[in-house]
N, C-alpha and C. Protein backbone atom coordinates (compact mmCIF):
# COMPACT_ATOMS: atom_id res chain seq x y z
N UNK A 1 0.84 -1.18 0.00
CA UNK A 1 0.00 0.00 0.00
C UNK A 1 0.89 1.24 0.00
N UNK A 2 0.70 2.31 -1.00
CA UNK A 2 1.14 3.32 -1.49
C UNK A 2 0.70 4.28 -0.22
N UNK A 3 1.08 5.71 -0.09
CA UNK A 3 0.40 6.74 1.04
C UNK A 3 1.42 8.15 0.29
N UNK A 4 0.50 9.19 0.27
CA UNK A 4 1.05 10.30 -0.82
C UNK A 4 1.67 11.11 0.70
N UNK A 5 2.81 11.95 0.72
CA UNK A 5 3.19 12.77 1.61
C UNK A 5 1.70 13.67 2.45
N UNK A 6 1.17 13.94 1.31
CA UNK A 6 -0.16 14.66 2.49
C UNK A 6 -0.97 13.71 2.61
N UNK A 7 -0.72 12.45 2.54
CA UNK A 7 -1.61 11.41 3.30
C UNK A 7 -0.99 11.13 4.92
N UNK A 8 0.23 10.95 4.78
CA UNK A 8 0.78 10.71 5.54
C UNK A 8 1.38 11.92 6.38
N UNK A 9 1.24 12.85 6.03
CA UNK A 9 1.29 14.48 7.19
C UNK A 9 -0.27 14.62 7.99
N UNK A 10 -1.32 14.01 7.14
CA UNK A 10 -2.44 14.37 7.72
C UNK A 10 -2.51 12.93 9.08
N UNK A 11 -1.83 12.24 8.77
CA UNK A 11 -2.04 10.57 9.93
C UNK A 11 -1.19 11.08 10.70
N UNK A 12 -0.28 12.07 10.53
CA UNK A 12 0.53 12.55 11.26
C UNK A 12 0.15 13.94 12.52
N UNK A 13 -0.51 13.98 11.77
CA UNK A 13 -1.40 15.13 12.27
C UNK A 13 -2.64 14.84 13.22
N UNK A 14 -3.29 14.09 12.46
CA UNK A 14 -4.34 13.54 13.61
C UNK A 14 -3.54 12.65 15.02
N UNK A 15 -2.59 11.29 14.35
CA UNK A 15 -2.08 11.51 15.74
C UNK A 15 -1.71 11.78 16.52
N UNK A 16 -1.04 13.21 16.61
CA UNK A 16 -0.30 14.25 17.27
C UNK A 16 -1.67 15.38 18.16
N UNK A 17 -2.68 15.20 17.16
CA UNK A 17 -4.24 15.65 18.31
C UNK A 17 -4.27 14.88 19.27
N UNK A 18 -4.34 13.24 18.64
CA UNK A 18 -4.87 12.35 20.10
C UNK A 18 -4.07 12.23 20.79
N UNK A 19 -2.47 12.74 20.62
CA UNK A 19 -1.54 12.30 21.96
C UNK A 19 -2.09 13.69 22.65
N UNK A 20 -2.02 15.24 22.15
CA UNK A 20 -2.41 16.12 22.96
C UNK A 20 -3.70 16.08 23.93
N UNK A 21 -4.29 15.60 23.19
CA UNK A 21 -6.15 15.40 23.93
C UNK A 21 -6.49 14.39 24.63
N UNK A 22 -5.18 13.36 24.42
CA UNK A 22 -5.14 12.57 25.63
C UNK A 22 -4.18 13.06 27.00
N UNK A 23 -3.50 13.85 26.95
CA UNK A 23 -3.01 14.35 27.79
C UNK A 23 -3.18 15.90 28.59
N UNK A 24 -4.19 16.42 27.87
CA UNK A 24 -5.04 17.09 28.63
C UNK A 24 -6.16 16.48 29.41
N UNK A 25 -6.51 15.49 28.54
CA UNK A 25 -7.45 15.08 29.84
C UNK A 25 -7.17 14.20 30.86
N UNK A 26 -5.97 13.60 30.86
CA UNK A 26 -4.84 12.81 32.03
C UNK A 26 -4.47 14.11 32.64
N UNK A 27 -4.45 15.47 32.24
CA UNK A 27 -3.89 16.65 32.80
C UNK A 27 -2.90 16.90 32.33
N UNK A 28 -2.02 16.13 31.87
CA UNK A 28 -0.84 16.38 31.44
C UNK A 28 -0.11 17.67 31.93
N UNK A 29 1.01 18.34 31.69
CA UNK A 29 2.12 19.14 32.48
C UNK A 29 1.25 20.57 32.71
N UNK A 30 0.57 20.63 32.24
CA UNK A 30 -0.48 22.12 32.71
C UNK A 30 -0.78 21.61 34.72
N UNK A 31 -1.37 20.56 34.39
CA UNK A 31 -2.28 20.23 35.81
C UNK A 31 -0.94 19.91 36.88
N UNK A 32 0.29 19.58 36.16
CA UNK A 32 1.52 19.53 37.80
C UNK A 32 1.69 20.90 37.54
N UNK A 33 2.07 21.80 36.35
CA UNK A 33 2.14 23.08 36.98
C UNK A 33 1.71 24.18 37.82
N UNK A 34 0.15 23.82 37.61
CA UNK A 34 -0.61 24.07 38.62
C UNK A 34 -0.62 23.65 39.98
N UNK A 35 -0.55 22.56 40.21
CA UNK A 35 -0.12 21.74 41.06
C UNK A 35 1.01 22.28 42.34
N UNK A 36 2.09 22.34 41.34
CA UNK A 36 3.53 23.35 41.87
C UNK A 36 3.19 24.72 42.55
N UNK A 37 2.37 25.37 41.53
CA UNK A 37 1.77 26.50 41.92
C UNK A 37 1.41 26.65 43.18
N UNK A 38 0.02 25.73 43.71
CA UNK A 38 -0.37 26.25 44.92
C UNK A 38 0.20 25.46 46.10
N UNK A 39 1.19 24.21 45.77
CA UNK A 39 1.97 23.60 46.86
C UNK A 39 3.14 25.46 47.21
N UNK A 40 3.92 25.96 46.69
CA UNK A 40 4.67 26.81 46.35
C UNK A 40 3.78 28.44 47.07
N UNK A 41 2.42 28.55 46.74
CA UNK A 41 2.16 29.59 47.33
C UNK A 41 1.33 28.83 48.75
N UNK A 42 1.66 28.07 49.11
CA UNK A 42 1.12 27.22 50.54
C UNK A 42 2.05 27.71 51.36
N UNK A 43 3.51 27.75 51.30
CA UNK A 43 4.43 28.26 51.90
C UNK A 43 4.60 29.81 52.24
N UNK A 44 5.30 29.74 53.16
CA UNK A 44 5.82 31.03 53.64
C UNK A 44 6.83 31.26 52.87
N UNK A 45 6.94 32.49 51.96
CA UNK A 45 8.29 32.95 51.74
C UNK A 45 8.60 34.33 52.08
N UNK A 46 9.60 34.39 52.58
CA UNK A 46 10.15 34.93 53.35
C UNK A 46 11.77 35.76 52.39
N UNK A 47 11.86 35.18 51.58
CA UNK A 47 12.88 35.83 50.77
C UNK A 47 12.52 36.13 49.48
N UNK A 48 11.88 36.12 49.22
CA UNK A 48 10.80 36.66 47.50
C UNK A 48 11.09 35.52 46.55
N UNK A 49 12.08 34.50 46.88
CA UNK A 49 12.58 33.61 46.01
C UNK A 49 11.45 32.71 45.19
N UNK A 50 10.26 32.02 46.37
CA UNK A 50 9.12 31.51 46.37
C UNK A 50 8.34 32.08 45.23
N UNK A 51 8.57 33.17 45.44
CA UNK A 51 7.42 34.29 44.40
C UNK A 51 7.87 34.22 42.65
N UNK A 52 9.11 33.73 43.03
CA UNK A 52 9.65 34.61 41.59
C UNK A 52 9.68 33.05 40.78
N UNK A 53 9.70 31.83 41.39
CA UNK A 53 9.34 30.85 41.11
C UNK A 53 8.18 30.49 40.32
N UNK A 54 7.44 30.71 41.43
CA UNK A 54 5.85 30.89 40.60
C UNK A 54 5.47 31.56 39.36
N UNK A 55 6.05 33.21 39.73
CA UNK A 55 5.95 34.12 38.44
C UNK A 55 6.21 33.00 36.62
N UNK A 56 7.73 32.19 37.11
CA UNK A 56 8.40 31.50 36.65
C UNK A 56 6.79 30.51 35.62
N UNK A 57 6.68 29.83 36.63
CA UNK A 57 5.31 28.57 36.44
C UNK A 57 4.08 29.09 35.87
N UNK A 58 3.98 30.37 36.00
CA UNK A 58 3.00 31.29 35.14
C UNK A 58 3.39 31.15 33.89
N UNK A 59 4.74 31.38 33.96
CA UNK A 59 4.79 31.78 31.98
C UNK A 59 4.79 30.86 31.47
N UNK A 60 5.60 29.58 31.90
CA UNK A 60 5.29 28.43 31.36
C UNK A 60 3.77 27.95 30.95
N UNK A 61 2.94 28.29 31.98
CA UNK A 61 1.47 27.80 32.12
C UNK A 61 1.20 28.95 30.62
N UNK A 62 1.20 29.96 30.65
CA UNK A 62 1.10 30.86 29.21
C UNK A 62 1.49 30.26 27.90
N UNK A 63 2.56 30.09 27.87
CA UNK A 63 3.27 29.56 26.82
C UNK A 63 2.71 28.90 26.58
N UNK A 64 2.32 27.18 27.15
CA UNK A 64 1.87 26.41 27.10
C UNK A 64 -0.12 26.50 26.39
N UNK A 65 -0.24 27.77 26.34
CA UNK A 65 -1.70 28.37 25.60
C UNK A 65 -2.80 27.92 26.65
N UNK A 66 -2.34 27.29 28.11
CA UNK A 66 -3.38 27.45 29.16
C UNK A 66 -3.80 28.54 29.35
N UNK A 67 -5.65 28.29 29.20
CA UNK A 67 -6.35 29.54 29.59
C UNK A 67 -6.13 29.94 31.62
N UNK A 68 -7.17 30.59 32.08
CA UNK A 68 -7.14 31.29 33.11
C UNK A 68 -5.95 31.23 33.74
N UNK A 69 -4.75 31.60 32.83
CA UNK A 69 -3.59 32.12 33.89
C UNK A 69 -3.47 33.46 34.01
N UNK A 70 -3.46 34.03 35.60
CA UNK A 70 -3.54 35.52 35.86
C UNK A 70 -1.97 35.50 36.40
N UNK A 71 -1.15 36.55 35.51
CA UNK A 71 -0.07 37.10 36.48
C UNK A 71 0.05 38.14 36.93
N UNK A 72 0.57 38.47 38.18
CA UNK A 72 0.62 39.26 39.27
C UNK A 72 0.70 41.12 38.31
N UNK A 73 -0.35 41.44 37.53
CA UNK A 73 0.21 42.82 37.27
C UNK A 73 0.51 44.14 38.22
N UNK A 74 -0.54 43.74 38.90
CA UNK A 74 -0.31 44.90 40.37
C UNK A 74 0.64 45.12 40.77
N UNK A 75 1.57 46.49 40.80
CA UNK A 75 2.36 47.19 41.20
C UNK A 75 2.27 46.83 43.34
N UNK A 76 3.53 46.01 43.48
CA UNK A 76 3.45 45.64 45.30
C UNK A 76 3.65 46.60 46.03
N UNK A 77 3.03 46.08 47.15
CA UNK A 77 2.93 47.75 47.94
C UNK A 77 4.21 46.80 48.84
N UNK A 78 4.63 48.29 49.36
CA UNK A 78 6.01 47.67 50.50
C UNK A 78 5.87 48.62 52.07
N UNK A 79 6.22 48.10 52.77
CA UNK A 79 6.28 48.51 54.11
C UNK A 79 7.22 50.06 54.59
N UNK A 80 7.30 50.38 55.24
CA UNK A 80 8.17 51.02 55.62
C UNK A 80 9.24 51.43 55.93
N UNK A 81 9.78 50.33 56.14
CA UNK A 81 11.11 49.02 56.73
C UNK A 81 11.91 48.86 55.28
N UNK A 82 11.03 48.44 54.21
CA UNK A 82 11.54 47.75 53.02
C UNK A 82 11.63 49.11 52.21
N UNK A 83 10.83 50.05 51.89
CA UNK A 83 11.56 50.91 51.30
C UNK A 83 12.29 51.97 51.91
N UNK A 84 12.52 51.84 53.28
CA UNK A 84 13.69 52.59 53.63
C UNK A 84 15.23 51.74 53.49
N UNK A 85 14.75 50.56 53.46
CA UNK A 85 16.28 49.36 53.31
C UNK A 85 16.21 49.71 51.71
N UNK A 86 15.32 49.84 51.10
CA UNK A 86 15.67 50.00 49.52
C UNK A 86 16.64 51.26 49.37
N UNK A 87 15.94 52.33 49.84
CA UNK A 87 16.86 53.82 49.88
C UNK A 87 17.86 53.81 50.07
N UNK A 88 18.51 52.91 51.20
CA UNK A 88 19.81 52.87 51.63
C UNK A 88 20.73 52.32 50.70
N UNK A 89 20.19 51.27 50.01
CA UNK A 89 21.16 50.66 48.96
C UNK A 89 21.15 51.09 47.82
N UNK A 90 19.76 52.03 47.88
CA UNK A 90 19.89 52.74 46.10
C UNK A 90 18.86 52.40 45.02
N UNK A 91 17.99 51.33 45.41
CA UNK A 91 17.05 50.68 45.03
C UNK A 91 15.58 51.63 44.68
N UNK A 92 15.57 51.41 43.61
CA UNK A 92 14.24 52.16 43.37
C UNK A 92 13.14 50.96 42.64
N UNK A 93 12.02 51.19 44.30
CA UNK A 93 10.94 49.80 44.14
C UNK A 93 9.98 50.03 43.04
N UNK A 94 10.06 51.27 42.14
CA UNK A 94 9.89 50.77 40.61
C UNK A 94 10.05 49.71 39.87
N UNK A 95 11.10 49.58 40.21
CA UNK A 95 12.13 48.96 39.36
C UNK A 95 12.00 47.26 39.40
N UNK A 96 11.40 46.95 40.91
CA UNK A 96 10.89 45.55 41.05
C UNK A 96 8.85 45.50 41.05
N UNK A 97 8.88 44.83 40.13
CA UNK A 97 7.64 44.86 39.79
C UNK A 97 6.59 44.12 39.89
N UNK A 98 7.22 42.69 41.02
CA UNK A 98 6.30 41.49 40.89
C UNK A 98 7.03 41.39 42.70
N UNK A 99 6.03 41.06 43.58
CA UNK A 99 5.54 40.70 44.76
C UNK A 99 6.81 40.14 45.49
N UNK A 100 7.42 40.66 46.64
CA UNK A 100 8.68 39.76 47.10
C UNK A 100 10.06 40.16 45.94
N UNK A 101 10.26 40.79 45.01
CA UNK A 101 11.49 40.94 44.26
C UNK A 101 12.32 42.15 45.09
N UNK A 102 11.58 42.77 45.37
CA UNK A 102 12.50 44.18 45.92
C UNK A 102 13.23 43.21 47.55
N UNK A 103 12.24 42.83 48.06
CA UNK A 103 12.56 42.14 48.90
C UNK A 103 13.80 41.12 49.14
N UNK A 104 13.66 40.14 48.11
CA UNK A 104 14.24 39.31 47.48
C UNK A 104 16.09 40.24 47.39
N UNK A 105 15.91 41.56 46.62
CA UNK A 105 17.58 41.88 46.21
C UNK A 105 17.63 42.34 47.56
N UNK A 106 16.92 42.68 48.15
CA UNK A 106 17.59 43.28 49.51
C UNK A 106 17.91 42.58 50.12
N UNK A 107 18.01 41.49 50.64
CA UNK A 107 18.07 40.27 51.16
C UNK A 107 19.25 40.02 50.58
N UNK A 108 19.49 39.75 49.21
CA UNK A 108 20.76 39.37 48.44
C UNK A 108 21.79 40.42 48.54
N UNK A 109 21.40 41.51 48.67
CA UNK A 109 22.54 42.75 48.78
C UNK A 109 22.95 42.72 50.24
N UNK A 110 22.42 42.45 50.94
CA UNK A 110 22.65 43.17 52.62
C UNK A 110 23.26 41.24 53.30
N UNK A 111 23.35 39.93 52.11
CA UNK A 111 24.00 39.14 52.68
C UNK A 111 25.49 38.72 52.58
């Protein structure tokens, strides 16, 4: 039995749907990223490291063309403490833009 190149791109094609559509509905790497996600924001972090992880598992989850992924656009509010430790080193909390990062270099600068 003969098979013309676009016979055989299209068998190629359909089975490359059913491996995807079988692995969305096993969950496949969307559902551990998620997964990661809220084991990861279950924790305390305490050095912004946690955060920037996640940010991390977002884009992947994006890339990946998963719908309802929200990333952190909100500008973080900081304490009093943290942007006076920013001042001191020079840090302008502009400049960190996602939850725990300003935090995070201060921590790395002042160790």
């Amino acid at each position: 039995m003969k098979i013309t190149k676009t016979q055989l791109a299209q068998i190629i094609k359909e089975e490359l749907e059913a491996v995807v559509e079988t692995a969305r509905f096993e969950g496949g790497p969307e559902v551990d990223i998620q997964d990661a996600i809220q084991m990861l924001e279950a924790e305390e972090d305490t050095t912004g490291t946690l955060f920037m992880v996640i940010n991390r598992l977002h884009e992947a989850l994006a890339k990946l063309g998963v719908g309802n992924v929200e990333l952190n656009e909100e500008a973080p509010t900081h304490d009093e403490e943290t942007l006076a430790l920013a001042a001191e080193l020079g840090l302008d909390p502009a400049d960190f833009t996602g939850e725990g990062e300003l935090e995070f270099e201060i921590n790395k600068r002042m160790a």
